[in-house]
N, C-alpha and C. Protein backbone atom coordinates (compact mmCIF):
# COMPACT_ATOMS: atom_id res chain seq x y z
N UNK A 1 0.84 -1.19 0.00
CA UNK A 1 0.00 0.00 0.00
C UNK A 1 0.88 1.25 0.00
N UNK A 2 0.75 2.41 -0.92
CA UNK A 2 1.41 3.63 -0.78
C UNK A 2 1.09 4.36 0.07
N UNK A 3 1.98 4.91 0.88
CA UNK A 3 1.15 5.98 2.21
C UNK A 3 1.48 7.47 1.70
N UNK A 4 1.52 7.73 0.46
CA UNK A 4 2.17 9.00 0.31
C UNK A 4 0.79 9.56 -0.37
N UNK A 5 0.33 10.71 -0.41
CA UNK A 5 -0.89 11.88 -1.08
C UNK A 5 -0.14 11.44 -2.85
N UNK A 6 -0.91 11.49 -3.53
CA UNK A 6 -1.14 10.95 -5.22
C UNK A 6 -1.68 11.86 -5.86
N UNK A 7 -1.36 11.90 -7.27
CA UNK A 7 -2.65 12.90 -7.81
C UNK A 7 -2.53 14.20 -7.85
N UNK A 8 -0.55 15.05 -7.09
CA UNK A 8 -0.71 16.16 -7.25
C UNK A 8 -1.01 17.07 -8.60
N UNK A 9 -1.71 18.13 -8.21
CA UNK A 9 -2.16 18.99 -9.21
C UNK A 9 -2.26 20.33 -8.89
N UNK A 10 -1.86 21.06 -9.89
CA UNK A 10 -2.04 22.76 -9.61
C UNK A 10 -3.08 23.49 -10.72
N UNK A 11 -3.77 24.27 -10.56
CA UNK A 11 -5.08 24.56 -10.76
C UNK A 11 -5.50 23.43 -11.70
N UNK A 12 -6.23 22.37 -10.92
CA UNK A 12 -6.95 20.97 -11.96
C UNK A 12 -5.70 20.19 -12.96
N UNK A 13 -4.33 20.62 -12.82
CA UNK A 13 -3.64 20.31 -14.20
C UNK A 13 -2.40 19.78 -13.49
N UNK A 14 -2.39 18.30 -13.80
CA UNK A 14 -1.14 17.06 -13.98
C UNK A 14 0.07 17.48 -13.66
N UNK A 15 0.22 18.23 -15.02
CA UNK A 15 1.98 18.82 -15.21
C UNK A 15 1.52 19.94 -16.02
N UNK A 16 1.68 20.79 -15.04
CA UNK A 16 1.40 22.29 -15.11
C UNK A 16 2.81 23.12 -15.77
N UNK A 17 2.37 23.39 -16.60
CA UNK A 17 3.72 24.39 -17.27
C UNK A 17 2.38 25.84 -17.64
N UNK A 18 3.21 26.78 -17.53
CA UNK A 18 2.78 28.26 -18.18
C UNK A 18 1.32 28.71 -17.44
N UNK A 19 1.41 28.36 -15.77
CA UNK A 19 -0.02 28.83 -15.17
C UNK A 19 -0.22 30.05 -15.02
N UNK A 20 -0.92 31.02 -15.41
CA UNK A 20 -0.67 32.57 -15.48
C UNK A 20 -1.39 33.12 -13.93
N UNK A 21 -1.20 32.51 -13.23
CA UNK A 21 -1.56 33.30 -11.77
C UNK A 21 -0.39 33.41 -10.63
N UNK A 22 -0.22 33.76 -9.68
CA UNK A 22 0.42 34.26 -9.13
C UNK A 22 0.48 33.88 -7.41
N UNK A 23 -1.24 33.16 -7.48
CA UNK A 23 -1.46 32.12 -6.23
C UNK A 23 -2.21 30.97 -6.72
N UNK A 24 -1.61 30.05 -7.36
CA UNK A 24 -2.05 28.82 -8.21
C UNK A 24 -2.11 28.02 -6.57
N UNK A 25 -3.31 27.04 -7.23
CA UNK A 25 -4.05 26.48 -6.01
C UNK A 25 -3.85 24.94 -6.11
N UNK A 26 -3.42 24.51 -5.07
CA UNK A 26 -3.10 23.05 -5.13
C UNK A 26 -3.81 21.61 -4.71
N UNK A 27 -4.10 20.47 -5.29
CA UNK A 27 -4.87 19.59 -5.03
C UNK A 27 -3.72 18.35 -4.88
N UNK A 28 -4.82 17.15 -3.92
CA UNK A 28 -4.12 15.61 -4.19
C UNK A 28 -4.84 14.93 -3.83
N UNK A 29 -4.60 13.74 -4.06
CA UNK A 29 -5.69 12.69 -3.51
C UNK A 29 -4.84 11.84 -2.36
N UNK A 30 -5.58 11.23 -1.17
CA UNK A 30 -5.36 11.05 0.14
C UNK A 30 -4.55 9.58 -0.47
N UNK A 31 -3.67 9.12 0.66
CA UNK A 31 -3.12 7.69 0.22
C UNK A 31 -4.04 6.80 0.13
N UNK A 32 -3.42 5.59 -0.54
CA UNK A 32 -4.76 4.89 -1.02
C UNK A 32 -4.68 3.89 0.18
N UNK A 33 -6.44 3.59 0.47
CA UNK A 33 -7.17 3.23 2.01
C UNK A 33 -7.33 4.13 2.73
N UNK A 34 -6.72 5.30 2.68
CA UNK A 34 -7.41 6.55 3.66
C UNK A 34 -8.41 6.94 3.27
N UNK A 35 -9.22 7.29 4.15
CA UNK A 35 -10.50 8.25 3.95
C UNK A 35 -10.87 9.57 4.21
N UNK A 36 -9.93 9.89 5.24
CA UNK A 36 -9.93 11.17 5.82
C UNK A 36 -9.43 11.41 6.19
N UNK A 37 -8.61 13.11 5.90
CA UNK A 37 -7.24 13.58 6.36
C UNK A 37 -7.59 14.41 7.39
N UNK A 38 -7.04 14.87 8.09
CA UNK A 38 -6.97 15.83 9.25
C UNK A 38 -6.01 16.61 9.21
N UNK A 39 -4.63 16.49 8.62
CA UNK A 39 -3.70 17.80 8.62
C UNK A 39 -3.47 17.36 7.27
N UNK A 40 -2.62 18.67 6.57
CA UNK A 40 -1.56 18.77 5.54
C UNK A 40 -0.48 19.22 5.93
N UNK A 41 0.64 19.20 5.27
CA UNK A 41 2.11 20.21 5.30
C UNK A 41 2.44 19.78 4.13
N UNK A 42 2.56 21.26 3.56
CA UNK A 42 3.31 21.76 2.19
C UNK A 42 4.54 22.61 2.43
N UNK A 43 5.41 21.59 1.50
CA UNK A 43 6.86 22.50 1.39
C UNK A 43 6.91 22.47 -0.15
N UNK A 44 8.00 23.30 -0.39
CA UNK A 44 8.35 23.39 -1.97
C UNK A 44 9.84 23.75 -1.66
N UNK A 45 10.58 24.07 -2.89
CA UNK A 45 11.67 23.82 -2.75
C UNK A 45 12.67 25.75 -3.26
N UNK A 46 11.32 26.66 -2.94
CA UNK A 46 12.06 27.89 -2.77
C UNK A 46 11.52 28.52 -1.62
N UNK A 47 11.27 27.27 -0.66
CA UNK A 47 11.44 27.94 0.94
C UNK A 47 10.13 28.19 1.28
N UNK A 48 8.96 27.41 0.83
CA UNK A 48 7.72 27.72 1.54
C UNK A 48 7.41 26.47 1.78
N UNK A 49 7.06 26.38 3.50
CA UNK A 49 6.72 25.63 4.52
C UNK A 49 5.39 26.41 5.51
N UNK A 50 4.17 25.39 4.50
CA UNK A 50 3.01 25.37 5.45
C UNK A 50 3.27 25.49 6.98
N UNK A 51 3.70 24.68 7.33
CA UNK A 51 3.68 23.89 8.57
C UNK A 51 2.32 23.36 8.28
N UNK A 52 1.89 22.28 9.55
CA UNK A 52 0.79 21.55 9.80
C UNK A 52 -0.35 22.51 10.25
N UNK A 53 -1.48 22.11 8.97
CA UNK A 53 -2.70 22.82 8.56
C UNK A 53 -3.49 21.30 8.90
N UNK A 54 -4.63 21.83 9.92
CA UNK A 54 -5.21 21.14 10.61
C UNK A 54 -6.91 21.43 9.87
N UNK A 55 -6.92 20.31 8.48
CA UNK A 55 -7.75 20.70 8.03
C UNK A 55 -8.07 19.55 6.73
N UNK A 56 -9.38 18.81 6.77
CA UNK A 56 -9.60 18.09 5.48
C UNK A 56 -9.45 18.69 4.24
N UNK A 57 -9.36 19.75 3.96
CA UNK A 57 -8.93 20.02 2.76
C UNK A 57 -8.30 19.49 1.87
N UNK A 58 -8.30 19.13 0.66
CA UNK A 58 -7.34 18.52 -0.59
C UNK A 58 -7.59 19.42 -1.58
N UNK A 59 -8.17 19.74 -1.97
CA UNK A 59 -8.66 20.16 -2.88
C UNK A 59 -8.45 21.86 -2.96
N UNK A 60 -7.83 22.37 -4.07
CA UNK A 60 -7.87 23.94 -4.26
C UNK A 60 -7.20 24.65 -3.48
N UNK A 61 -5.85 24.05 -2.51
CA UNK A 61 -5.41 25.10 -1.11
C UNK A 61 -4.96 26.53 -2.14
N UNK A 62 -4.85 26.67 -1.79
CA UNK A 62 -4.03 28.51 -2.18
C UNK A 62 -2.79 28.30 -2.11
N UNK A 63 -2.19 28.66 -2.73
CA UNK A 63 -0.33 28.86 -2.34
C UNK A 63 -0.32 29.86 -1.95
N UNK A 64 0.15 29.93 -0.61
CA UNK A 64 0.46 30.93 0.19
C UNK A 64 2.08 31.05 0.60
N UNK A 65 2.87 30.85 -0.67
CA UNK A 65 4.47 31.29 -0.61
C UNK A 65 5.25 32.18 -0.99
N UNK A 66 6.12 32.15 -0.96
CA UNK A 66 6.72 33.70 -1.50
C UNK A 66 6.42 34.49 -2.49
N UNK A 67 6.06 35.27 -3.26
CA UNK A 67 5.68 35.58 -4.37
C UNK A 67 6.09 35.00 -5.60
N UNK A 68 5.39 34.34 -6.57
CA UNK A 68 6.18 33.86 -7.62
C UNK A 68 6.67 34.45 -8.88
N UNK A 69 7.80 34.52 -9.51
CA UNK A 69 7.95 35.43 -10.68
C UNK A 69 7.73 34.60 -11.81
N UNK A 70 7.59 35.61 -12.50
CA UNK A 70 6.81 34.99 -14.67
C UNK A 70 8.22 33.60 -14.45
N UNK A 71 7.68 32.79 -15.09
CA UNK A 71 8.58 31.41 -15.80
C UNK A 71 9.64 30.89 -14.85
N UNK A 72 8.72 30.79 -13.20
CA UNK A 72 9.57 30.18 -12.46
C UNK A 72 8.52 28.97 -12.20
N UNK A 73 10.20 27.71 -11.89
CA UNK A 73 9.66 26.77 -11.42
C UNK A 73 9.43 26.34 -10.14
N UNK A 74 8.58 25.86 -9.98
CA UNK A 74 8.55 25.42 -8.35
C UNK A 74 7.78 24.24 -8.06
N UNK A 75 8.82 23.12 -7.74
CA UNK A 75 8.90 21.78 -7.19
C UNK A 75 8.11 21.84 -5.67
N UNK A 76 6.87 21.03 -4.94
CA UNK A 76 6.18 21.23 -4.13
C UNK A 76 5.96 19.81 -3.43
N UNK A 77 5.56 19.64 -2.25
CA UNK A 77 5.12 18.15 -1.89
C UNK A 77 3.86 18.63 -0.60
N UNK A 78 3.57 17.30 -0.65
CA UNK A 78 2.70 17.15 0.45
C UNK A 78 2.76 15.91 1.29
N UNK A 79 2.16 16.23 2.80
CA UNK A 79 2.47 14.90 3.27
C UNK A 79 1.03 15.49 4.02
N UNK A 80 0.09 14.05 4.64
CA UNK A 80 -1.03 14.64 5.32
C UNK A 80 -1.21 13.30 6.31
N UNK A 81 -1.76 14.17 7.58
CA UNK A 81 -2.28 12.97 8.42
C UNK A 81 -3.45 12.21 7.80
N UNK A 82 -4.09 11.01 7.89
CA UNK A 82 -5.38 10.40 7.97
C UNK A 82 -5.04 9.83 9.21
N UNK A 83 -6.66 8.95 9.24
CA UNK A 83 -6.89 8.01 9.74
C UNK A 83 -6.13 6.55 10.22
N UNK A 84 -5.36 6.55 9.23
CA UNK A 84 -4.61 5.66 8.72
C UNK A 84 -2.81 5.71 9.51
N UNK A 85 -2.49 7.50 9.82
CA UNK A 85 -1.38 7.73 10.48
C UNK A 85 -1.37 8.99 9.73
C-alpha cells in the first residue's frame, strides 16, 4: 500500500507548465485506504513551509508562498495525516 498523497495537481492540471496566476491552487488525492485527512504540510523547494494545517482540505489550497515570478519553477510536496497515520 502507498502511504504517500497521489494525484498532485495545480489549478486541476497534472503537469502544469505556463499557469498565469500568481497564487495557483493546489490539489491531491489522500493515500490509497485513507478516507480522511486531518492535517496537511506543504513545502516546496524555494522555501515555503506550510507547517501543519489542521484541516480536510485537498482540494484547491491557495499557495500561500513567496511571491512567484513569470517562468519560475517550483517543485512542491505534500504529506497529510489520515486516519490511517
Amino acid at each position: 500500500m502507498n502511504a504517500a498523497p497521489g494525484g498532485l495537481r495545480v489549478e486541476h492540471v497534472g503537469h502544469p507548465l505556463g499557469i498565469r496566476t500568481t497564487a495557483p491552487r493546489l490539489s491531491w488525492r489522500l493515500p490509497e485506504g485513507a478516507h480522511r485527512q486531518h492535517a496537511y504540510r506543504i513545502t516546496s523547494d524555494n522555501g515555503w513551509d506550510s507547517g501543519w494545517v489542521d484541516t480536510d482540505r485537498s482540494l484547491l489550497v491557495p499557495y500561500k508562498g513567496p511571491p512567484l515570478a513569470s517562468a519560475q519553477r517550483v517543485e512542491w510536496r505534500v504529506a497529510v495525516q489520515t486516519e490511517l497515520g
